[in-house]
Protein backbone atom coordinates (compact mmCIF):
# COMPACT_ATOMS: atom_id res chain seq x y z
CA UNK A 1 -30.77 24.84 81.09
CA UNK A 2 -30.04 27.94 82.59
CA UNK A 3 -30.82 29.98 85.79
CA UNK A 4 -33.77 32.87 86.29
CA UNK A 5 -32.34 35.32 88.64
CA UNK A 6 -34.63 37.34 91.64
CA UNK A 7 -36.08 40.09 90.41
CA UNK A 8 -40.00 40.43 89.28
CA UNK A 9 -40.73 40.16 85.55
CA UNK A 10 -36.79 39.81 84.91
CA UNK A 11 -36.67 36.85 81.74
CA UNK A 12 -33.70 34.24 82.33
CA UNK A 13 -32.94 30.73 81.36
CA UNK A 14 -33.07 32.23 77.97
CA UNK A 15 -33.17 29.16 75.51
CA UNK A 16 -32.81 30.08 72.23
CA UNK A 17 -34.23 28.11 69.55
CA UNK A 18 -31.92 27.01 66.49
CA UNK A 19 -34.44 24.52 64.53
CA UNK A 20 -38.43 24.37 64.73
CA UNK A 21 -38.95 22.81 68.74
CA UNK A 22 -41.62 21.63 70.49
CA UNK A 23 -41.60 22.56 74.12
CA UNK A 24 -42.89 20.18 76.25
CA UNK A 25 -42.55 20.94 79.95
CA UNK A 26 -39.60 22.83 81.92
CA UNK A 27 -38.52 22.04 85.61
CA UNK A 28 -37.41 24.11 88.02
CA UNK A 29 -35.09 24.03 91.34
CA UNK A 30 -35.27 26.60 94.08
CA UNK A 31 -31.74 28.63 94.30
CA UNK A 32 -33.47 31.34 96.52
CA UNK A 33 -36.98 30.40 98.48
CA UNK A 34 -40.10 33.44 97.76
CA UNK A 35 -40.97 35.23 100.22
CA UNK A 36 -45.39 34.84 99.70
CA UNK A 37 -47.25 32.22 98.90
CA UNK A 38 -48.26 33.78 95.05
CA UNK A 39 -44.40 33.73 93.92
CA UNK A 40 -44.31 32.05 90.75
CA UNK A 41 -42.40 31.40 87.82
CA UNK A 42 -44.13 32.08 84.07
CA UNK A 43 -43.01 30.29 81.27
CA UNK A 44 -43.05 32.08 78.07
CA UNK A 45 -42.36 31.56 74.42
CA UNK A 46 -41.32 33.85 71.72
CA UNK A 47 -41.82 33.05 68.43
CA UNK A 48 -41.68 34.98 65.28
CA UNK A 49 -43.76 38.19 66.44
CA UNK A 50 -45.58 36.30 68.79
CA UNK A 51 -45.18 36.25 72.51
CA UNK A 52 -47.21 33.87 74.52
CA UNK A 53 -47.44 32.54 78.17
CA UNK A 54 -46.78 28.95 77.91
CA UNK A 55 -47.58 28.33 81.63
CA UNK A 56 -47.12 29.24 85.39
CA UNK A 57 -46.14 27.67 88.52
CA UNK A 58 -46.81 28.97 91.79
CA UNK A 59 -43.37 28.14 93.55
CA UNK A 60 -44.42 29.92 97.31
CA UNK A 61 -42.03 29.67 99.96
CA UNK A 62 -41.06 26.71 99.24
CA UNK A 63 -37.45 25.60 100.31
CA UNK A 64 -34.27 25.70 98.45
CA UNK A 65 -33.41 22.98 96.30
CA UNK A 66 -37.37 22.30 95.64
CA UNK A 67 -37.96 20.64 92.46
CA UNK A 68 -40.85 20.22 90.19
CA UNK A 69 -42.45 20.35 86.71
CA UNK A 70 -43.10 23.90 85.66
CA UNK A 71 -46.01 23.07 83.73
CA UNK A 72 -47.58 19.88 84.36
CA UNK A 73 -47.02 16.30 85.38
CA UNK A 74 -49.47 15.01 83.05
CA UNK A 75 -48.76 12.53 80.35
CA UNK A 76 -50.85 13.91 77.14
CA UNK A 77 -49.81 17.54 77.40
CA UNK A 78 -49.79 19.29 74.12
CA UNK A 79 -46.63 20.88 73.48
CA UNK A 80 -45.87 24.78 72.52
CA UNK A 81 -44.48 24.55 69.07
CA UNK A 82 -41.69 27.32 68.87
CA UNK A 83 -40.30 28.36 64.98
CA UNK A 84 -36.53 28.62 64.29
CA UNK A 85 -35.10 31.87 65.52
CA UNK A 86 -37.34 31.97 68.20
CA UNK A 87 -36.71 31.72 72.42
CA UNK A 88 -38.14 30.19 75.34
CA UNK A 89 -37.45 31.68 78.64
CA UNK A 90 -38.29 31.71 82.27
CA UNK A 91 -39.19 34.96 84.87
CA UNK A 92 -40.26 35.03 88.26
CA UNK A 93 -43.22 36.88 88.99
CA UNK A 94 -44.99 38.33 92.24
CA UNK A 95 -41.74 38.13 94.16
CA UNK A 96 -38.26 39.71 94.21
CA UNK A 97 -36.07 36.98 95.90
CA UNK A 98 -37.37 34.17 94.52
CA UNK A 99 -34.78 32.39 91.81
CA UNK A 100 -34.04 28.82 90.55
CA UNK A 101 -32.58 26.79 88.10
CA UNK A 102 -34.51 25.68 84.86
CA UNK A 103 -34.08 22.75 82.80
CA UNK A 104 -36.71 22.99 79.50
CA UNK A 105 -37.73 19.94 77.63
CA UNK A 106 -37.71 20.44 74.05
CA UNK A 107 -37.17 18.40 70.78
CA UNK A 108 -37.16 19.12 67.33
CA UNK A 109 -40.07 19.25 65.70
CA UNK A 110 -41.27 15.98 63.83
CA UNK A 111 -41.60 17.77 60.28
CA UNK A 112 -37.97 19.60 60.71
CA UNK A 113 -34.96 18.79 58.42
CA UNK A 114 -32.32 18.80 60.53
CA UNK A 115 -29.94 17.80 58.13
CA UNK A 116 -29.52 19.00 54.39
């Protein structure tokens, strides 16, 4: 969990990633509304070398306290596999005031030893 902060293309809610994950959605609550209808949050995963746009949400104006699935509502979605040592994180884009709170959904992945 963690907060994304207004500013455009600013990452927060910086997760980082201990053990292989598999990230299957994140949620987000409006702290501060957008001020146009294209503000959005982008979710985006870092792994290894690779950076990669998970997903975006067009947030709007919409009100504080707002809350919804960043990427989908769907039950089959295929989940973002992220390696150990890597990060998830959250940034607003096409609008300097909006901000919210993100909570990411992520679990190990099946074929990780957590314990030795």
């Amino acid at each position: 969990r963690g907060a994304v902060g207004a500013g455009t293309a600013t990452p927060g809610a910086i997760l980082p990633i201990p053990v292989n994950m598999d990230v299957w959605n994140a949620h987000y609550r409006v702290t501060a509304a957008g001020t146009g209808a294209t503000a959005a949050l982008r979710l985006v995963t870092v792994s290894g070398t690779t950076t990669t746009t998970v997903g975006t949400g067009t947030v709007g104006t919409s009100a504080i306290n707002t809350v919804a699935p960043l990427l989908s509502t769907a039950v089959n979605i295929t989940p973002a596999f992220v390696a150990a040592g890597g990060r998830v994180y959250c940034e607003t884009i096409n609008d300097a005031t909006l901000a919210a709170d993100i909570l990411f959904e992520v679990v190990p992945d099946p074929d990780t030893a957590l314990f030795s």
